[in-house]
N, C-alpha and C. Protein backbone atom coordinates (compact mmCIF):
# COMPACT_ATOMS: atom_id res chain seq x y z
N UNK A 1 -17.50 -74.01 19.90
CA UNK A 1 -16.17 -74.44 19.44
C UNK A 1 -16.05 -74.21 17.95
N UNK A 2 -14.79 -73.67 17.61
CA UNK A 2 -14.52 -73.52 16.28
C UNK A 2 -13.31 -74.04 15.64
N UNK A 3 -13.58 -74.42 14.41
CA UNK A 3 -11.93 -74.85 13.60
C UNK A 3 -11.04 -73.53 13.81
N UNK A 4 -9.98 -73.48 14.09
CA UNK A 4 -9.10 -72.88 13.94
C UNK A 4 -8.17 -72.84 12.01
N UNK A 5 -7.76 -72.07 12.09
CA UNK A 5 -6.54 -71.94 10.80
C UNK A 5 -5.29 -72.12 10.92
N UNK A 6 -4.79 -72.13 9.83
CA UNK A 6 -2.97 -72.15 9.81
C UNK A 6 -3.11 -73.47 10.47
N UNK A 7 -3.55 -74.65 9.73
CA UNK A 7 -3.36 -75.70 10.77
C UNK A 7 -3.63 -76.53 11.90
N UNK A 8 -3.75 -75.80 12.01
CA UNK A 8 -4.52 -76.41 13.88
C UNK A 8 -6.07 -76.24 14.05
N UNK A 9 -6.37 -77.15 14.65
CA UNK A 9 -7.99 -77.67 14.74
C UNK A 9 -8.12 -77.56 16.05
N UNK A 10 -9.21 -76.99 16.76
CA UNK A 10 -10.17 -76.96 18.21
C UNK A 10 -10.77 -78.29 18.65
N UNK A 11 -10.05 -78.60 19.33
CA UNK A 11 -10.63 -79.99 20.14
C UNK A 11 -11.25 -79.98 21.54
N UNK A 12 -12.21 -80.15 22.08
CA UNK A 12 -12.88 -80.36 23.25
C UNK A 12 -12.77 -81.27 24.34
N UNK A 13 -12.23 -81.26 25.45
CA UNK A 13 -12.40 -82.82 26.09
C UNK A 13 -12.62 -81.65 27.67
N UNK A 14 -14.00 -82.38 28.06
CA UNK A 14 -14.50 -82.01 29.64
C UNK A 14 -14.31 -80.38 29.57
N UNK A 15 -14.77 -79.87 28.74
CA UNK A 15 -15.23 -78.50 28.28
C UNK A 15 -14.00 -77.79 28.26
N UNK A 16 -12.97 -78.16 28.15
CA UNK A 16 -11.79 -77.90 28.09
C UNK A 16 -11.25 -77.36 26.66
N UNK A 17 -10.72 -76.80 25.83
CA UNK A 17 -10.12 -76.27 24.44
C UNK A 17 -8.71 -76.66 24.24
N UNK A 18 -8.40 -77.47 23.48
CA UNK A 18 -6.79 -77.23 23.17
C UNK A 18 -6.77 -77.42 21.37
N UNK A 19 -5.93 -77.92 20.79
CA UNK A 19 -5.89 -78.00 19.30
C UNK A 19 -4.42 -78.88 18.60
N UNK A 20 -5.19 -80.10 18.01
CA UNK A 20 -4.74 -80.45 17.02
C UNK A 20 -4.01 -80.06 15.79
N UNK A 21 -3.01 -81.27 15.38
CA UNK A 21 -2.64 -80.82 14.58
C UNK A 21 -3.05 -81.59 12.97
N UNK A 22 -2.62 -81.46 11.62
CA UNK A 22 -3.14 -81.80 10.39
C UNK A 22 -3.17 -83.81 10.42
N UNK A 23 -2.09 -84.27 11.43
CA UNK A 23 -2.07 -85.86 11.89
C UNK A 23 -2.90 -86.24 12.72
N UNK A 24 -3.65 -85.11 13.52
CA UNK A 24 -3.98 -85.56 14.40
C UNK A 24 -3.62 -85.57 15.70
N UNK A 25 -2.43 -85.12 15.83
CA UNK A 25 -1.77 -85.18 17.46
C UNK A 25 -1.79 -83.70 18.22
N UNK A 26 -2.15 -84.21 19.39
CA UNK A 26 -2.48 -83.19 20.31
C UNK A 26 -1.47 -81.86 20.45
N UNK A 27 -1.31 -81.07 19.85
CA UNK A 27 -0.08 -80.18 20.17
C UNK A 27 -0.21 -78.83 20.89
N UNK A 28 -1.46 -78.88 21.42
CA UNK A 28 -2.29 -78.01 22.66
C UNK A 28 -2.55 -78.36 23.27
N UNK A 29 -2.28 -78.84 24.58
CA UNK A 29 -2.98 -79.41 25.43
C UNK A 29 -4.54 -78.74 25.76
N UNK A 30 -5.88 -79.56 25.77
CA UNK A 30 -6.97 -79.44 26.76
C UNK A 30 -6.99 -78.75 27.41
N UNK A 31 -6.78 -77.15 27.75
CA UNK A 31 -7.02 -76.32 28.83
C UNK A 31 -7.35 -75.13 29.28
N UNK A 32 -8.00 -74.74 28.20
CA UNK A 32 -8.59 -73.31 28.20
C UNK A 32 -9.99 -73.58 27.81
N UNK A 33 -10.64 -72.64 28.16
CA UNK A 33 -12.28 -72.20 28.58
C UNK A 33 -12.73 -71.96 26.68
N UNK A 34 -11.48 -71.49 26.00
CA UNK A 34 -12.30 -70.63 24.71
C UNK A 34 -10.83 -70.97 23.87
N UNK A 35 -10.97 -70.85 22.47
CA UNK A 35 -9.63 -70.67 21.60
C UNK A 35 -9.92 -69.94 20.39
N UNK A 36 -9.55 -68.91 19.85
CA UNK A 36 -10.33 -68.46 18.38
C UNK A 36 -8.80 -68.62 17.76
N UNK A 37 -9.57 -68.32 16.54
CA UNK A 37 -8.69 -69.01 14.88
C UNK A 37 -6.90 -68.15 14.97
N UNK A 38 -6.30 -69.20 14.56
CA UNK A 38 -4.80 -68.59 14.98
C UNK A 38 -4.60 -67.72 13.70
N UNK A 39 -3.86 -66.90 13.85
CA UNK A 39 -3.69 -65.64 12.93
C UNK A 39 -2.38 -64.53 12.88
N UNK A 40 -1.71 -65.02 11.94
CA UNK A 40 0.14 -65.02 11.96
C UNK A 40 0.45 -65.07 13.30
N UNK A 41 0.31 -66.27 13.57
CA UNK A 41 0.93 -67.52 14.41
C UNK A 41 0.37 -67.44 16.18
N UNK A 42 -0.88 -66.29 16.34
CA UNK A 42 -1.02 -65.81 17.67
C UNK A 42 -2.29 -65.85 17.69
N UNK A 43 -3.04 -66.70 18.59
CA UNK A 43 -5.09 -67.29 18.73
C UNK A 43 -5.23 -66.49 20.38
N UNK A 44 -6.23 -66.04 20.44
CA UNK A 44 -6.91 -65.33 21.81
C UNK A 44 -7.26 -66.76 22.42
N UNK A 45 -7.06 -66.83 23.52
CA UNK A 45 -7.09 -68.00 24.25
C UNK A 45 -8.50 -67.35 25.63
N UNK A 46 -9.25 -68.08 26.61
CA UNK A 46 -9.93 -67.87 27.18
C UNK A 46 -9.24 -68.70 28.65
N UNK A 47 -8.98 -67.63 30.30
CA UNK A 47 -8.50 -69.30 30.93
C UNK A 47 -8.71 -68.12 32.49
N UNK A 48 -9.57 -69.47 33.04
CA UNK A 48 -9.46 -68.30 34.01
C UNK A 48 -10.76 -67.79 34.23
N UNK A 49 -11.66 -67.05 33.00
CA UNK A 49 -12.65 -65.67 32.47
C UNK A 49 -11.93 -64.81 32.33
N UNK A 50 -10.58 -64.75 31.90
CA UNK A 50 -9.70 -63.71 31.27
C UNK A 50 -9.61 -64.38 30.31
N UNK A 51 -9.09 -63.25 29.33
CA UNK A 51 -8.26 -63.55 27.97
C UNK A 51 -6.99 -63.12 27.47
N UNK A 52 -5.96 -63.94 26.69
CA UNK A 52 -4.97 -63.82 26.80
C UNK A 52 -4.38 -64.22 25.22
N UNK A 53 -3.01 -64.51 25.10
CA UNK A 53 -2.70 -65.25 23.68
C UNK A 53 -1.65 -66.05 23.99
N UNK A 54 -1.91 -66.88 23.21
CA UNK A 54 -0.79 -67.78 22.79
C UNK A 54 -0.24 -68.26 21.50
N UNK A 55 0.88 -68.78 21.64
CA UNK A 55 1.52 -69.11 20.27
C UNK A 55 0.76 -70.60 20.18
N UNK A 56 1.47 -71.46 18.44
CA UNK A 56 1.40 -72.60 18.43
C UNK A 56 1.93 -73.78 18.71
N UNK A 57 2.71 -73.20 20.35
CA UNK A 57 3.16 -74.49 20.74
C UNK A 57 2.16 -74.41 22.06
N UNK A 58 1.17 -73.75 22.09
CA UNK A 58 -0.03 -73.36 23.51
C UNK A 58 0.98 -72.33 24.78
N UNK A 59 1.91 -72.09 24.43
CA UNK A 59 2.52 -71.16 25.31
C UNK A 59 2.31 -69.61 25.35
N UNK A 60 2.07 -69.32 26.79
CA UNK A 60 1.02 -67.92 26.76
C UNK A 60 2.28 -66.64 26.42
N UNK A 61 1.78 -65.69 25.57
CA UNK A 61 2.70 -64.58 24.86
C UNK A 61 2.45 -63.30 25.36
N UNK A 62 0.77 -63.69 25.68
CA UNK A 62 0.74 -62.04 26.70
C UNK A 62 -0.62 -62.64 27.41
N UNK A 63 -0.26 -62.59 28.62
CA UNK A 63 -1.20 -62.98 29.85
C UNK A 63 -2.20 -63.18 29.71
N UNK A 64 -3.88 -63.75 30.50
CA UNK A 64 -4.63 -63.71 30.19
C UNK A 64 -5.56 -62.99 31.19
N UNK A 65 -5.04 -61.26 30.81
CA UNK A 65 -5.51 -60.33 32.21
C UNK A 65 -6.91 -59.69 31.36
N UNK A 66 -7.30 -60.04 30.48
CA UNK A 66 -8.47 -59.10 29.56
C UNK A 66 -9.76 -59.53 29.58
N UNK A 67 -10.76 -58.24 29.91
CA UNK A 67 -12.41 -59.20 29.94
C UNK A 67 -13.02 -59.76 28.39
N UNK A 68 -12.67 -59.40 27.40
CA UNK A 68 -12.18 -59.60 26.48
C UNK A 68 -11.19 -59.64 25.41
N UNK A 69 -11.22 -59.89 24.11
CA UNK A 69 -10.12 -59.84 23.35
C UNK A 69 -10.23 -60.43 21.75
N UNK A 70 -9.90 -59.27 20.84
CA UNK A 70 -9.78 -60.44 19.63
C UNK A 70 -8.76 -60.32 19.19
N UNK A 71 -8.96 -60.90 18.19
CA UNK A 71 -7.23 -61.72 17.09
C UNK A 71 -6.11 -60.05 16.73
N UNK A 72 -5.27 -60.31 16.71
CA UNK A 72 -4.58 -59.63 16.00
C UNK A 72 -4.71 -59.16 14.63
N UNK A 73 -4.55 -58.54 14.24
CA UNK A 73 -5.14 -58.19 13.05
C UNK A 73 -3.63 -57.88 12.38
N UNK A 74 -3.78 -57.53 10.92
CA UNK A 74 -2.36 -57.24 9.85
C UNK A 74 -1.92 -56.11 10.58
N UNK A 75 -2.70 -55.22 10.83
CA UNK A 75 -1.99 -54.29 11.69
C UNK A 75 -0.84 -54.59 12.59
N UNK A 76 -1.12 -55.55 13.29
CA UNK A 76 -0.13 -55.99 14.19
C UNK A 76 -0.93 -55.10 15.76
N UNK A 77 -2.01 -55.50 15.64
CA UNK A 77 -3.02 -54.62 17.12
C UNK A 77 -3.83 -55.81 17.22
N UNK A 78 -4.65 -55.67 18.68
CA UNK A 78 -5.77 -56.23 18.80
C UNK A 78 -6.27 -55.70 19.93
N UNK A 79 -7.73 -55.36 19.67
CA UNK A 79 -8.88 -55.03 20.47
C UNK A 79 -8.65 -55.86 21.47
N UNK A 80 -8.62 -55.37 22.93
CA UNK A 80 -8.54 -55.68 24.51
C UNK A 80 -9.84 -54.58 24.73
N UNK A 81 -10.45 -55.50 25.97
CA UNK A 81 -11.21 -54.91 26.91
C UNK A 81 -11.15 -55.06 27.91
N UNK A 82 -11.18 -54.03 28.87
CA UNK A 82 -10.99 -53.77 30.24
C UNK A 82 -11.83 -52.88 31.05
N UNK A 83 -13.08 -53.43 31.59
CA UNK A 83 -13.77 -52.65 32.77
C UNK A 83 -14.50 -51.90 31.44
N UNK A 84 -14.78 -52.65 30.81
CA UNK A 84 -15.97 -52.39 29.88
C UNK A 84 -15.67 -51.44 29.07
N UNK A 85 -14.61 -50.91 28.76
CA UNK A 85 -13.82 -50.55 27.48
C UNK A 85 -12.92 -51.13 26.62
N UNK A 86 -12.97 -50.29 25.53
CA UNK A 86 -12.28 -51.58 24.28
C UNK A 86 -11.39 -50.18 24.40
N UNK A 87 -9.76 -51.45 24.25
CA UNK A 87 -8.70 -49.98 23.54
C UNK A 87 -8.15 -51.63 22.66
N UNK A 88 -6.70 -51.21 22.58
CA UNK A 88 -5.62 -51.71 21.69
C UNK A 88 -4.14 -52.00 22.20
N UNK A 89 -3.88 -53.56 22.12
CA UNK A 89 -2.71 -53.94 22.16
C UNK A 89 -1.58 -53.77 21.26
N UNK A 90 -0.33 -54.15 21.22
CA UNK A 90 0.60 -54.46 20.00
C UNK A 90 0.64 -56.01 20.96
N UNK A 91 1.41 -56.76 19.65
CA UNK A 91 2.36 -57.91 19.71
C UNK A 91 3.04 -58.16 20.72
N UNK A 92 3.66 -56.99 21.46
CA UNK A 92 4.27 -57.38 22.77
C UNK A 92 3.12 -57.53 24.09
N UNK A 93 2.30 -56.68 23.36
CA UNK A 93 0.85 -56.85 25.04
C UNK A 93 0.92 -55.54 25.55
N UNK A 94 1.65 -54.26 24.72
CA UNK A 94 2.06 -53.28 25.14
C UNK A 94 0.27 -52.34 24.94
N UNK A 95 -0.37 -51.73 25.98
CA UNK A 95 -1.23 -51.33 25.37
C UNK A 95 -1.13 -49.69 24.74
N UNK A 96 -1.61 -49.60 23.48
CA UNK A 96 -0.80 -48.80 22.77
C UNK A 96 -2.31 -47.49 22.48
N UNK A 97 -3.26 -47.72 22.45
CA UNK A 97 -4.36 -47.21 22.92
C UNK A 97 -5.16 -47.46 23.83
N UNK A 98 -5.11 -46.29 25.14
CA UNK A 98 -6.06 -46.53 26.27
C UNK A 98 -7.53 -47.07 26.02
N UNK A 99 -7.79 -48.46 26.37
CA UNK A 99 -9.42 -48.61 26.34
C UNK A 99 -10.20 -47.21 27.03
N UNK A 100 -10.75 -46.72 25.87
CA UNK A 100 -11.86 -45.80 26.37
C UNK A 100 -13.10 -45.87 25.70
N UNK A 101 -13.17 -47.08 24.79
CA UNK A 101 -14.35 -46.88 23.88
C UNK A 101 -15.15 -47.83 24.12
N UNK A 102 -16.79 -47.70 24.14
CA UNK A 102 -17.65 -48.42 24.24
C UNK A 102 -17.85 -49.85 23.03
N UNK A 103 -16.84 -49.69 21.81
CA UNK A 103 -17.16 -50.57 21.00
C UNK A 103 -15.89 -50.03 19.91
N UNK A 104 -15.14 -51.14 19.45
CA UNK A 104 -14.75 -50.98 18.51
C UNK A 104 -14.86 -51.68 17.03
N UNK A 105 -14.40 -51.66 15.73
CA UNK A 105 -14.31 -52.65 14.92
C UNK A 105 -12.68 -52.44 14.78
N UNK A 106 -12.04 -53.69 13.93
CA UNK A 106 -10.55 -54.29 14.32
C UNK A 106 -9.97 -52.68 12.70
N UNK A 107 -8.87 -52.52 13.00
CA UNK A 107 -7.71 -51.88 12.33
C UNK A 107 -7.73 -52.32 10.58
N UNK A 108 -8.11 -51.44 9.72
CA UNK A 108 -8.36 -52.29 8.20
C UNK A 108 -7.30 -50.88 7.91
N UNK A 109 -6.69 -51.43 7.04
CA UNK A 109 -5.54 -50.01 6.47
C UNK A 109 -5.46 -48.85 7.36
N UNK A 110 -4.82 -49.60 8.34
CA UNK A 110 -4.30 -48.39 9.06
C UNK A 110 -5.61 -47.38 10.06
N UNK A 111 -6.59 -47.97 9.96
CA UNK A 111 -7.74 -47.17 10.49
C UNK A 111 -8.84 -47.96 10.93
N UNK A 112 -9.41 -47.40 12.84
CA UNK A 112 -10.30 -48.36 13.13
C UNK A 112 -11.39 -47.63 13.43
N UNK A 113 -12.91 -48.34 13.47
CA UNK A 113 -14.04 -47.39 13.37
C UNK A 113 -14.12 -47.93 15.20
N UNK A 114 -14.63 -46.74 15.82
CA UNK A 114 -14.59 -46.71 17.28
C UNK A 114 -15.56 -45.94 17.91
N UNK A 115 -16.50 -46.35 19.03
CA UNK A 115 -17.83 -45.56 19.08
C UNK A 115 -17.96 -45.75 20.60
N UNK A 116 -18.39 -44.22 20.51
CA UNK A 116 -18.47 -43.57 22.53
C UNK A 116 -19.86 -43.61 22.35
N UNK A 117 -20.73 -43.74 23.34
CA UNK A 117 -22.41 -43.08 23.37
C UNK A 117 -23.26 -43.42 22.23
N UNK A 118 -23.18 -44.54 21.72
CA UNK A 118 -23.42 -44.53 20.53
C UNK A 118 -23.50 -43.93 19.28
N UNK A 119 -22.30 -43.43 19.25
CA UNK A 119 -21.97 -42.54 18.03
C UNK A 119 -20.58 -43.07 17.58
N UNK A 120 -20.09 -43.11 16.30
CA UNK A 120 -19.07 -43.24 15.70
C UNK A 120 -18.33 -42.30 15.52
N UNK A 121 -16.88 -43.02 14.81
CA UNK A 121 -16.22 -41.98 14.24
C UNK A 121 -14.54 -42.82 14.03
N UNK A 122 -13.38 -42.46 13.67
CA UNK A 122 -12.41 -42.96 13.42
C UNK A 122 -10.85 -42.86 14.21
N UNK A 123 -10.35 -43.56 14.31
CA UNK A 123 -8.33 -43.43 15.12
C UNK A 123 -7.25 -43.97 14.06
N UNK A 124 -6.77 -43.51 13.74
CA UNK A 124 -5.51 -44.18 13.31
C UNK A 124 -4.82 -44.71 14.48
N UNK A 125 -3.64 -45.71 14.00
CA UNK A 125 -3.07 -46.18 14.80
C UNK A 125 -2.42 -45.81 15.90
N UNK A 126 -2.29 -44.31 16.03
CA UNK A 126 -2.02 -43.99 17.24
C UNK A 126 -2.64 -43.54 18.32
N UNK A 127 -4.32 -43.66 17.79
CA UNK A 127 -5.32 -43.50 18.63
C UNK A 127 -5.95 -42.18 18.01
N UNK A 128 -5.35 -41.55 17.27
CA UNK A 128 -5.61 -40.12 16.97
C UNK A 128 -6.88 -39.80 16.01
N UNK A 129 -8.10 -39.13 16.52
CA UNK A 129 -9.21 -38.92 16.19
C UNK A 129 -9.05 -38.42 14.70
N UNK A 130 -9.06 -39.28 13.79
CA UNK A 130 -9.19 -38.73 12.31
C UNK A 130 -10.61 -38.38 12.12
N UNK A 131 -11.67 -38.53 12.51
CA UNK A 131 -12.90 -37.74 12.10
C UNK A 131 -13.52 -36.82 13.93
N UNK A 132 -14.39 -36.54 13.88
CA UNK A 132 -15.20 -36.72 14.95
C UNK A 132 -16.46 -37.62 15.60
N UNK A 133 -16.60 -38.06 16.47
CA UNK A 133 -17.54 -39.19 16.51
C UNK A 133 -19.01 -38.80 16.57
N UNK A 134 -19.49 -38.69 15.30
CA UNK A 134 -20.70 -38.28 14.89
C UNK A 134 -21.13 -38.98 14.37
N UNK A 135 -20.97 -40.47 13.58
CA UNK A 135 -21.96 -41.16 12.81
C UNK A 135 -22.90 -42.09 13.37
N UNK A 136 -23.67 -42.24 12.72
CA UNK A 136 -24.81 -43.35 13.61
C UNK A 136 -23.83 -44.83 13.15
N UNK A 137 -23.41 -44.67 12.04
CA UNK A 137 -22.36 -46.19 11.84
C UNK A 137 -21.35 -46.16 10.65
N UNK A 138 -20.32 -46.88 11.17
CA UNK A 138 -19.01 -46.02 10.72
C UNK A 138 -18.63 -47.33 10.12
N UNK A 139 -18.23 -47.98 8.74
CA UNK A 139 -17.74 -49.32 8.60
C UNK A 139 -16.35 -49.17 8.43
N UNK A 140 -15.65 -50.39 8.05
CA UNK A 140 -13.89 -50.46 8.35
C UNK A 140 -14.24 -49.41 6.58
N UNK A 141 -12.72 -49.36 6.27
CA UNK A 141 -12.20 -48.64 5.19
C UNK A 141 -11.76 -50.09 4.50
N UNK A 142 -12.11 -49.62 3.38
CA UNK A 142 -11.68 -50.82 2.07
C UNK A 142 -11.57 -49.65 0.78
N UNK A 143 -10.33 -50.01 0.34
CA UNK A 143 -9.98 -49.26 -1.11
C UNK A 143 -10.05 -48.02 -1.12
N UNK A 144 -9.37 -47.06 0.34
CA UNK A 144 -9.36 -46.00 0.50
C UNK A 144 -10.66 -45.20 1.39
N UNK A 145 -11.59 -45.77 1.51
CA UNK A 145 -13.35 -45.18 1.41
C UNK A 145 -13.53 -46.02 2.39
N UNK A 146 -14.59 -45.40 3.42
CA UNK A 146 -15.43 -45.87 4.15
C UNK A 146 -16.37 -45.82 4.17
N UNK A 147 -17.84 -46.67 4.78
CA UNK A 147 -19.02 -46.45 4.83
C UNK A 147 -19.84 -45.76 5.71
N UNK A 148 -20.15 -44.64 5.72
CA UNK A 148 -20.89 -44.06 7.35
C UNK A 148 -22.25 -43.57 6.54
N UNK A 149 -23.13 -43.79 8.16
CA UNK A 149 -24.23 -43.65 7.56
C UNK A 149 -24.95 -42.54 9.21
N UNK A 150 -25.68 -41.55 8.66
CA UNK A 150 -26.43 -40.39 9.14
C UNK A 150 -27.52 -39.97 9.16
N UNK A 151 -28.79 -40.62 9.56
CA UNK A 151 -30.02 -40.29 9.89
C UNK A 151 -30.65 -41.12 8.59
N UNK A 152 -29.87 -42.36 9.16
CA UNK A 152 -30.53 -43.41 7.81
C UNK A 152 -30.04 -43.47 6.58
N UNK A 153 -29.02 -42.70 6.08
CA UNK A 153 -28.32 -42.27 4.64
C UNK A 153 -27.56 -42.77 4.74
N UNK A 154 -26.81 -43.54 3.97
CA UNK A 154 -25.09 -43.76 3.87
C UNK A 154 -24.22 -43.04 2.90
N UNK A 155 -23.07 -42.66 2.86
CA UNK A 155 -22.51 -42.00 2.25
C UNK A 155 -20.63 -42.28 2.44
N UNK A 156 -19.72 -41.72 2.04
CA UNK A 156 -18.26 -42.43 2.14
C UNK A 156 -17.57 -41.34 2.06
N UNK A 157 -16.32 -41.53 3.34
CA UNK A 157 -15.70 -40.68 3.65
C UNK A 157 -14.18 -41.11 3.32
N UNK A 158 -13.03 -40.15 3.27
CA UNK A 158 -11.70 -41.08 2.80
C UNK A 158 -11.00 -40.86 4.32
N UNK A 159 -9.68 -41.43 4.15
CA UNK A 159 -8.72 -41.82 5.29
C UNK A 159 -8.27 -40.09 5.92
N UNK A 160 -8.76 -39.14 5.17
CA UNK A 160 -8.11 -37.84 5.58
C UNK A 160 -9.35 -36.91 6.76
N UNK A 161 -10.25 -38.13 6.50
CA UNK A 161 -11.85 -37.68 7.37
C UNK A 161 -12.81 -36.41 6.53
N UNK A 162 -12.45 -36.86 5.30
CA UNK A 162 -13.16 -35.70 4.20
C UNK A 162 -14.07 -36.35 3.91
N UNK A 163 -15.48 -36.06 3.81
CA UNK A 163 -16.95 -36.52 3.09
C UNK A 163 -16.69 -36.37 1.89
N UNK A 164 -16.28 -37.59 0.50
CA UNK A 164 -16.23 -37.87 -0.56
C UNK A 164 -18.08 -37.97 -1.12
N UNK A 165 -18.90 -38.38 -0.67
CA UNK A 165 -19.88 -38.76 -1.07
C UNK A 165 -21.00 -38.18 0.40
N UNK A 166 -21.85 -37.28 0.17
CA UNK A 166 -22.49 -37.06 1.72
C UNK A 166 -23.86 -37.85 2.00
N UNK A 167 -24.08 -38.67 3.28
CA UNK A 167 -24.80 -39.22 3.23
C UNK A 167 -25.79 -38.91 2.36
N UNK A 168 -26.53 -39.64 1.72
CA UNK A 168 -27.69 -39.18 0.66
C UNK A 168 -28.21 -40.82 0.05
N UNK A 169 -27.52 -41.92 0.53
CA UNK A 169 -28.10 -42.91 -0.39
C UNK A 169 -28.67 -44.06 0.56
N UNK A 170 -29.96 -44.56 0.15
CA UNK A 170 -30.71 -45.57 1.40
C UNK A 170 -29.85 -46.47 1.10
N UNK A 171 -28.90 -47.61 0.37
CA UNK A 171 -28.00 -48.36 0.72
C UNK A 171 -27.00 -48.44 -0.40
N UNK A 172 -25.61 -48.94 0.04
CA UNK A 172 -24.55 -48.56 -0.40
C UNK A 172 -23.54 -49.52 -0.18
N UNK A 173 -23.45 -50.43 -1.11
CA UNK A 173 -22.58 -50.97 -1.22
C UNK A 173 -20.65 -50.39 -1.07
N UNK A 174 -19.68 -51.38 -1.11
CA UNK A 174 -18.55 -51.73 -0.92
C UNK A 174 -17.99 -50.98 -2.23
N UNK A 175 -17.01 -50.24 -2.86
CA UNK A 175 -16.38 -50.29 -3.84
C UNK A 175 -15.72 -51.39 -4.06
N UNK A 176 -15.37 -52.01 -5.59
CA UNK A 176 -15.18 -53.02 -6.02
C UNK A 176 -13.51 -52.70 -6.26
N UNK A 177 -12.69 -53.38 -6.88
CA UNK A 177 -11.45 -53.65 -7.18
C UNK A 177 -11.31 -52.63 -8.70
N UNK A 178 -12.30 -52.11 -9.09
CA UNK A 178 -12.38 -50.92 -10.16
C UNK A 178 -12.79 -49.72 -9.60
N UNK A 179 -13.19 -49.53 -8.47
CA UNK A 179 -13.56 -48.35 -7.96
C UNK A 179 -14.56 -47.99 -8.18
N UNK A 180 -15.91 -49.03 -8.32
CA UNK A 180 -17.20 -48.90 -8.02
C UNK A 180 -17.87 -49.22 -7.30
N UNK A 181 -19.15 -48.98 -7.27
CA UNK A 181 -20.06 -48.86 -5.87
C UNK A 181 -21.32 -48.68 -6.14
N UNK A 182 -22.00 -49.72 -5.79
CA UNK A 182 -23.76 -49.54 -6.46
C UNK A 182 -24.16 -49.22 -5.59
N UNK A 183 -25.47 -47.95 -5.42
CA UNK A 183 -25.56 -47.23 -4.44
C UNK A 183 -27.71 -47.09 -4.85
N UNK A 184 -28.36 -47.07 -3.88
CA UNK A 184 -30.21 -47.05 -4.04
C UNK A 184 -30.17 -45.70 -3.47
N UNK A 185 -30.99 -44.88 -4.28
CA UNK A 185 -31.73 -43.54 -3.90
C UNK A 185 -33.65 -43.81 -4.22
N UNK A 186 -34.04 -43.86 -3.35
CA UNK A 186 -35.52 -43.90 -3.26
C UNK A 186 -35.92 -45.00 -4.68
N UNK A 187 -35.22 -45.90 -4.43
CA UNK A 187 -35.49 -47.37 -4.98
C UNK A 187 -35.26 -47.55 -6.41
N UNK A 188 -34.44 -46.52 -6.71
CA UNK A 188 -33.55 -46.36 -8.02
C UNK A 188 -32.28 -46.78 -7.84
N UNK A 189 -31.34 -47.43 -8.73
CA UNK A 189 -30.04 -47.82 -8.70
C UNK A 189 -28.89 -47.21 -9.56
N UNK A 190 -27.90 -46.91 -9.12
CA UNK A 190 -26.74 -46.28 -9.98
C UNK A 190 -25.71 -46.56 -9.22
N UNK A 191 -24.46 -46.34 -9.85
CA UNK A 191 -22.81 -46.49 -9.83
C UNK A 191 -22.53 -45.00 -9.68
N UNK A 192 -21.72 -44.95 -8.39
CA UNK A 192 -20.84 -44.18 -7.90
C UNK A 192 -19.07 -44.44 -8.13
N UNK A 193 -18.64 -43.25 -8.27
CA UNK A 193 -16.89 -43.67 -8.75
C UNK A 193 -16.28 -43.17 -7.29
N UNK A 194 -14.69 -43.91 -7.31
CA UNK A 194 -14.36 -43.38 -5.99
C UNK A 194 -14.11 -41.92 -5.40
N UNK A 195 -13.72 -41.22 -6.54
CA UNK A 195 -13.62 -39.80 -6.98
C UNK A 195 -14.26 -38.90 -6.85
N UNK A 196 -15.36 -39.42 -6.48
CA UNK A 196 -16.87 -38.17 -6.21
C UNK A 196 -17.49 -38.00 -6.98
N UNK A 197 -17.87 -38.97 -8.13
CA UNK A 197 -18.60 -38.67 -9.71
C UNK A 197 -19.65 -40.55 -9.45
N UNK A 198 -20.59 -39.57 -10.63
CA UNK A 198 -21.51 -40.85 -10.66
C UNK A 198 -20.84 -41.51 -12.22
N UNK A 199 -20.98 -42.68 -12.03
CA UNK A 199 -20.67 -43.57 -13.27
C UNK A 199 -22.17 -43.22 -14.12
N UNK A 200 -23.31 -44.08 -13.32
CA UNK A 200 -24.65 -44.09 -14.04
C UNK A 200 -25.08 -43.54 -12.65
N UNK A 201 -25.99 -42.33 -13.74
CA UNK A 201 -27.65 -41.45 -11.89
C UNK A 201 -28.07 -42.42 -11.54
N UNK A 202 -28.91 -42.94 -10.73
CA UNK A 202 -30.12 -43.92 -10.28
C UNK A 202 -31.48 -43.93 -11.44
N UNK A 203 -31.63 -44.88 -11.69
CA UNK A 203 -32.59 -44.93 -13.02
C UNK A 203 -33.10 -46.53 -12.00
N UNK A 204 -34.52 -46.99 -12.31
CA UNK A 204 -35.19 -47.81 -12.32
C UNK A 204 -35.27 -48.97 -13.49
């Protein structure tokens, strides 16, 4: 069981889920199997061993026909699974990418990392293969750049599926809110720019 957000708290009675409100009063009834954190105004609900959503008055918004399911994301999507594939809902429950993937991570600017056979690679929102699924691990995109990593290397690719940086570094941080990125080459440290330039080489 978890706190929920925006308000509303996860309450338990006879293994049951519903959620409170900031007074205290029940404004979910007790009746679902599972509840995760509400998120512009819509929580994955569990009922049944399906999953489904509801708003915050506990009224269901799109069925609870899914073997899994998570939150909606800013995108306005959320990861559904069905018969052991992950695709993608909208807001209405419309599914807007066929589950075909063995694993996804959720929609970060417009782009989600998505992996067949254990291999990665990227979709924009319309499902449409912006890279090919070749990485051993593909992270969301933050500040333009992503993290993928290739026979143990990590390296960062942009939203157009161009290798900005080619795998080459044993670990690799996040770019920062300046457009840096501390990056280890054989246990030396240096700053990478988002641009394709080193700030500082790797020095010890």
């Amino acid at each position: 069981m978890q706190q929920t957000n925006e308000n509303l708290y996860v309450i338990q009675i006879d293994n049951k889920q519903g959620c409170i409100n900031e007074q205290g009063n029940v404004v979910i009834e007790p009746k679902f199997e599972g509840i995760s954190c509400f998120y512009n105004n819509i929580a994955v609900v569990k009922l049944n061993n399906k999953w489904g959503f509801i708003n915050k008055k506990g009224e269901l918004v799109i069925e609870p026909v899914f073997d899994e399911a998570w939150p909606f994301s800013d995108e306005g999507l959320a990861a559904v699974k069905v018969k052991e594939k992950w695709g993608f809902i909208n807001l209405r429950g419309e599914v807007v990418i066929i589950p075909q993937f063995d694993e996804v991570l959720g929609f970060v600017e417009g782009i989600a990392s998505v992996n067949i056979d254990n291999k990665w690679g990227y979709i924009d929102k319309t499902g449409y293969l912006i890279t090919e699924i070749e990485f051993d691990q593909a992270g969301s995109f933050w500040g333009e750049l992503a993290r993928v990593k290739v026979n143990g290397k990590t390296g960062f690719i942009n939203k157009a599926g161009s290798i900005v940086f080619e795998p080459q570094f044993d670990s690799a941080n996040s770019f920062d809110d300046e457009g840096i990125a501390l990056v280890e080459v054989d246990g030396k440290y240096g700053y990478i720019k988002k641009d394709g330039s080193w700030l500082w080489k790797p020095t010890k």
